[in-house]
N, C-alpha and C. Protein backbone atom coordinates (compact mmCIF):
# COMPACT_ATOMS: atom_id res chain seq x y z
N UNK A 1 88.60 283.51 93.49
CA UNK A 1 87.31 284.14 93.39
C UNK A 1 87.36 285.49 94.06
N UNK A 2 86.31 286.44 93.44
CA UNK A 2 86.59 287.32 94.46
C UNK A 2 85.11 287.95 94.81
N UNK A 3 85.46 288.80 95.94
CA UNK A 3 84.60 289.27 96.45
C UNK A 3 83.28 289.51 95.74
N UNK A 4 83.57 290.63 94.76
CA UNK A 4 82.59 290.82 93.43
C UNK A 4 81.68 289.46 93.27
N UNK A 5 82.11 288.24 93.23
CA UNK A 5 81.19 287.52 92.74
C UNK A 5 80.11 287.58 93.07
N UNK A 6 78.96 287.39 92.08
CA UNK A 6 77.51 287.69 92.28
C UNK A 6 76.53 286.36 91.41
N UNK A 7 76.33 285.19 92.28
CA UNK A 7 76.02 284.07 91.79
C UNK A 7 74.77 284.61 90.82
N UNK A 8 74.09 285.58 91.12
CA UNK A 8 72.76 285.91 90.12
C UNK A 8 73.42 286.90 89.24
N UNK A 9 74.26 287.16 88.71
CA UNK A 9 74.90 287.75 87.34
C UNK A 9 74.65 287.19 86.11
N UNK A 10 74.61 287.44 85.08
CA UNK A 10 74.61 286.70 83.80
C UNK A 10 75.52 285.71 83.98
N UNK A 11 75.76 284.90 83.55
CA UNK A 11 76.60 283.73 83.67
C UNK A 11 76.73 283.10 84.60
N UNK A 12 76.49 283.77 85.89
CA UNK A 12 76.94 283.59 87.04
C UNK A 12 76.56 281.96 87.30
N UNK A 13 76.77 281.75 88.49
CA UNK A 13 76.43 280.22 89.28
C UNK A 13 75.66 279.44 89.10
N UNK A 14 74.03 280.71 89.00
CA UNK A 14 73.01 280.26 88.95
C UNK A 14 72.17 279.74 87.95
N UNK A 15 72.98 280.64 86.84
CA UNK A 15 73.18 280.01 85.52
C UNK A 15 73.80 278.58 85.20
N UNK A 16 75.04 278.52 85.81
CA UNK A 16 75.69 277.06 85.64
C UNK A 16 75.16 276.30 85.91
N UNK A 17 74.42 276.48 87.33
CA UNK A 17 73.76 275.02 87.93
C UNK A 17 72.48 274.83 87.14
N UNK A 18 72.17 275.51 86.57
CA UNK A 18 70.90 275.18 85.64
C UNK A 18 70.90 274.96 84.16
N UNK A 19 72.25 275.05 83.84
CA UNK A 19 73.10 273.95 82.81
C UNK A 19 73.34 273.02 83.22
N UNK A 20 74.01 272.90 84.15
CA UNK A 20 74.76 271.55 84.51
C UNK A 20 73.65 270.76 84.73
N UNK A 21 72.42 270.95 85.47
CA UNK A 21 70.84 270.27 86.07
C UNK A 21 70.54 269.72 84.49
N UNK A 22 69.89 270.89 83.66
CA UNK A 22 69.34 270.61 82.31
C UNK A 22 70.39 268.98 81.16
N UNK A 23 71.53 269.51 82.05
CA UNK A 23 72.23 267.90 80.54
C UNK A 23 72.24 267.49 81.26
N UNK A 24 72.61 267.41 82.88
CA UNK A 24 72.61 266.10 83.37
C UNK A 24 71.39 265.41 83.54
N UNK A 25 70.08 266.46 83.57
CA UNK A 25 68.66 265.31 83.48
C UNK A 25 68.32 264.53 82.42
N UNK A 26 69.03 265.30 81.17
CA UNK A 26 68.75 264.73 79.56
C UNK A 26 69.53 263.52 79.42
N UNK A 27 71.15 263.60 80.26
CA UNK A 27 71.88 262.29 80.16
C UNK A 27 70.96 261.09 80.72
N UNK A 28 70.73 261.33 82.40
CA UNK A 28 70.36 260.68 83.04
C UNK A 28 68.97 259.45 82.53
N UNK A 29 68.06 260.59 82.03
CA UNK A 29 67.00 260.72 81.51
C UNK A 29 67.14 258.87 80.20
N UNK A 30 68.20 259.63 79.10
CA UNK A 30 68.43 258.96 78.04
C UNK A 30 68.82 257.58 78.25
N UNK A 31 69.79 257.63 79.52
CA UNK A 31 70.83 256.29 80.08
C UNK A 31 69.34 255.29 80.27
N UNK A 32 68.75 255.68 81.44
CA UNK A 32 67.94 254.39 82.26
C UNK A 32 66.29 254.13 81.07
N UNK A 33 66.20 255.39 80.15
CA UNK A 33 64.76 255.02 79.44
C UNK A 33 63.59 256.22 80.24
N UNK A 34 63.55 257.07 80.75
CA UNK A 34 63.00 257.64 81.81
C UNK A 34 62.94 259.28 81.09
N UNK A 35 61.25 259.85 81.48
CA UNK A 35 61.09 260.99 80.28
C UNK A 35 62.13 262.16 81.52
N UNK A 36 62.69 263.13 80.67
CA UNK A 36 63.60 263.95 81.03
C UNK A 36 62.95 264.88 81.90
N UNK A 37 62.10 265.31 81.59
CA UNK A 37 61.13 266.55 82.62
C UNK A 37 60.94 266.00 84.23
N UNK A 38 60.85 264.64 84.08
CA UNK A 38 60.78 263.82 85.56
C UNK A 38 62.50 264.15 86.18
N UNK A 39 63.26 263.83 85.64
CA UNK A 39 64.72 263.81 86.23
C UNK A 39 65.09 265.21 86.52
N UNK A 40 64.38 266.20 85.44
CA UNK A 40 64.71 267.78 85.43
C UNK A 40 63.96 267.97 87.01
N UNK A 41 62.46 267.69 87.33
CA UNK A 41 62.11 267.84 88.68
C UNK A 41 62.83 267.67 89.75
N UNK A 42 63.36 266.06 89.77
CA UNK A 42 64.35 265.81 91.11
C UNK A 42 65.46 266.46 90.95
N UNK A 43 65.71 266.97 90.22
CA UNK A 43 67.21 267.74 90.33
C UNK A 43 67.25 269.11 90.39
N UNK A 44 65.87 269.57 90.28
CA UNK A 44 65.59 271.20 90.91
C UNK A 44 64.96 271.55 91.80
N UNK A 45 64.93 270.21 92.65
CA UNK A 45 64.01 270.38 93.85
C UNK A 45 65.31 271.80 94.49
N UNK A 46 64.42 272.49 95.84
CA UNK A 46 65.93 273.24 96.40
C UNK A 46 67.47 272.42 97.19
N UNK A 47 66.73 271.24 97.58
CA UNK A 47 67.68 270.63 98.21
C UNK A 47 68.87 270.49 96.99
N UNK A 48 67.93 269.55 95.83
CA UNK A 48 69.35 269.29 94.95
C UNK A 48 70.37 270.58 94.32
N UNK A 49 69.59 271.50 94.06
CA UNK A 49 69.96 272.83 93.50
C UNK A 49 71.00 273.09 94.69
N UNK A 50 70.65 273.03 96.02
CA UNK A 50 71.81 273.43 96.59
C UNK A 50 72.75 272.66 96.60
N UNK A 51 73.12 271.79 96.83
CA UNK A 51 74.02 270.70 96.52
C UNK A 51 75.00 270.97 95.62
N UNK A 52 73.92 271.42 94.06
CA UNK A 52 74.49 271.18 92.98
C UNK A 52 75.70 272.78 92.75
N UNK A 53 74.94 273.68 93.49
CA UNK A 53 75.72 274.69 93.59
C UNK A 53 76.62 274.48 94.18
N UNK A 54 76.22 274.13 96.00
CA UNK A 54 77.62 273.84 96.59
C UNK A 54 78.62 273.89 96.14
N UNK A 55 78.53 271.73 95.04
CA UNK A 55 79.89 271.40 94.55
C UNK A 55 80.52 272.40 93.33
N UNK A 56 79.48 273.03 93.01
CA UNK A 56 79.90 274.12 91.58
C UNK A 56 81.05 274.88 92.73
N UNK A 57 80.29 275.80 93.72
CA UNK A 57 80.93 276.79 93.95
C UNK A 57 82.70 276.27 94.67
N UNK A 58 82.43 275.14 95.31
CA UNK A 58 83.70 274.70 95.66
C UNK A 58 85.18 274.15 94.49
N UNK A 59 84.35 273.91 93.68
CA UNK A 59 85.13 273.17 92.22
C UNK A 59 85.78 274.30 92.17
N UNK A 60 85.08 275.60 91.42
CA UNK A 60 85.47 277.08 91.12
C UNK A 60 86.67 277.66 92.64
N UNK A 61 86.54 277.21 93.78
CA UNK A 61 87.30 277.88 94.81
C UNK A 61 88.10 276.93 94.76
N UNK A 62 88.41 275.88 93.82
CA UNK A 62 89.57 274.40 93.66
C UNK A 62 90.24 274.98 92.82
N UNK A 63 90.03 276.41 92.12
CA UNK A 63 90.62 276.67 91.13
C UNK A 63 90.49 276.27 89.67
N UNK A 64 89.39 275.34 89.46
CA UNK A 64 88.94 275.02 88.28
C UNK A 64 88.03 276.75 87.71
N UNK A 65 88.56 276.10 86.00
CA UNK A 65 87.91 276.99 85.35
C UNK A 65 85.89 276.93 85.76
N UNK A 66 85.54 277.94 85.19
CA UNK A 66 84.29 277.27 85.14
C UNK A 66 83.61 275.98 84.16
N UNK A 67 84.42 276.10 83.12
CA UNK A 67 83.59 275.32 82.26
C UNK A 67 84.70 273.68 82.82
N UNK A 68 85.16 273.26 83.73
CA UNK A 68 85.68 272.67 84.29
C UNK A 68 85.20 272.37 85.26
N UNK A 69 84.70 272.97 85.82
CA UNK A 69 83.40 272.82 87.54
C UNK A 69 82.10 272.18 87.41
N UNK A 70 81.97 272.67 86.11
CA UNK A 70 80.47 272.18 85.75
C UNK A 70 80.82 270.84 84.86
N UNK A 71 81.98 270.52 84.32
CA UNK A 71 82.17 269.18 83.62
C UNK A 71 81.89 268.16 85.10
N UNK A 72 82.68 268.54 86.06
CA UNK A 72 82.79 268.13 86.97
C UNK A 72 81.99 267.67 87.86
N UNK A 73 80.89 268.94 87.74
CA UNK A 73 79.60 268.51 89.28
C UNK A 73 78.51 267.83 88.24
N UNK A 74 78.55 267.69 86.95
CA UNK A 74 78.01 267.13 85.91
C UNK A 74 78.09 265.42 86.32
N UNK A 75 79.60 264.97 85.78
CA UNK A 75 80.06 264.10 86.22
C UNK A 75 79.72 263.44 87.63
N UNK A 76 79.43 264.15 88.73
CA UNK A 76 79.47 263.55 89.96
C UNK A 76 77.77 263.62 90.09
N UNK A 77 76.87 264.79 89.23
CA UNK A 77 75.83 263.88 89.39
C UNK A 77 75.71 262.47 88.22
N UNK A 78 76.37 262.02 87.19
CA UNK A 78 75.75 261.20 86.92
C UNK A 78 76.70 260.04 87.94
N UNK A 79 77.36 259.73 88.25
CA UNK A 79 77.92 258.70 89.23
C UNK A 79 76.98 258.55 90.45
N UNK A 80 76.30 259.99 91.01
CA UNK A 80 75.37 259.72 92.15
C UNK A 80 74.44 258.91 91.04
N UNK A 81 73.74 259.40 90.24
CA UNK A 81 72.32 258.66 89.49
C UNK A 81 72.44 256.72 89.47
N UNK A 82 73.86 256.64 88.74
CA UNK A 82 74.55 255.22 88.47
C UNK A 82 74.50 254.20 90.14
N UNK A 83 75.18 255.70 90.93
CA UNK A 83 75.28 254.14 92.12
C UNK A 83 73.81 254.02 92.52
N UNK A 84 72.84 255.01 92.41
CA UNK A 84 71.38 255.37 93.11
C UNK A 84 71.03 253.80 92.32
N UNK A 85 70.90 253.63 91.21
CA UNK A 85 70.38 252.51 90.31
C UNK A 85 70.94 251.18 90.73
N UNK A 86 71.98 251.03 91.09
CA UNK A 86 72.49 249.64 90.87
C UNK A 86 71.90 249.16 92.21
C-alpha cells in the first residue's frame, strides 16, 4: 500500500466496505428469512463499519488484491452472522 492511499477516493475503502456491508446484509438477510434494510442497519452502525474496514484494510496490507479482501471480510462477516445464530 502506499502512502497515497486515500480511503475516500473513488473506489477507495470506503467504497468497499459499503459493498461488502450491502451483499453481505442481502446474504445474511436471505439465509435466516429477515427483511434486508434491518441487517443493512446493524452493519452500518459506526462500530460495525469500523470493524468492517479494519479487516478490509488489513486483508489489503496481507497483500490481497482488493477484490480478494472484500471476498474475504464478506466471508468473515457471514461466519460472524452463522455463529451469532446458532
Amino acid at each position: 500500500m502506499s502512502d497515497s492511499f486515500s480511503p475516500n477516493a473513488p473506489n477507495g475503502a470506503a467504497d468497499a466496505v459499503a459493498f461488502i456491508t450491502s451483499v453481505a446484509s442481502t446474504l445474511i438477510a436471505q439465509k435466516w428469512g429477515v427483511r434486508a434494510p434491518v441487517v443493512l442497519k446493524v452493519l452500518s452502525t459506526p462500530e460495525a463499519v469500523a470493524v468492517t474496514t479494519t479487516r478490509y484494510l488489513l486483508a489489503l496490507g496481507a497483500g490481497m488484491s482488493p477484490a480478494d479482501a472484500a471476498g474475504d471480510v464478506g466471508r468473515s462477516l457471514l461466519a460472524d452472522a452463522e455463529q451469532r445464530a446458532a
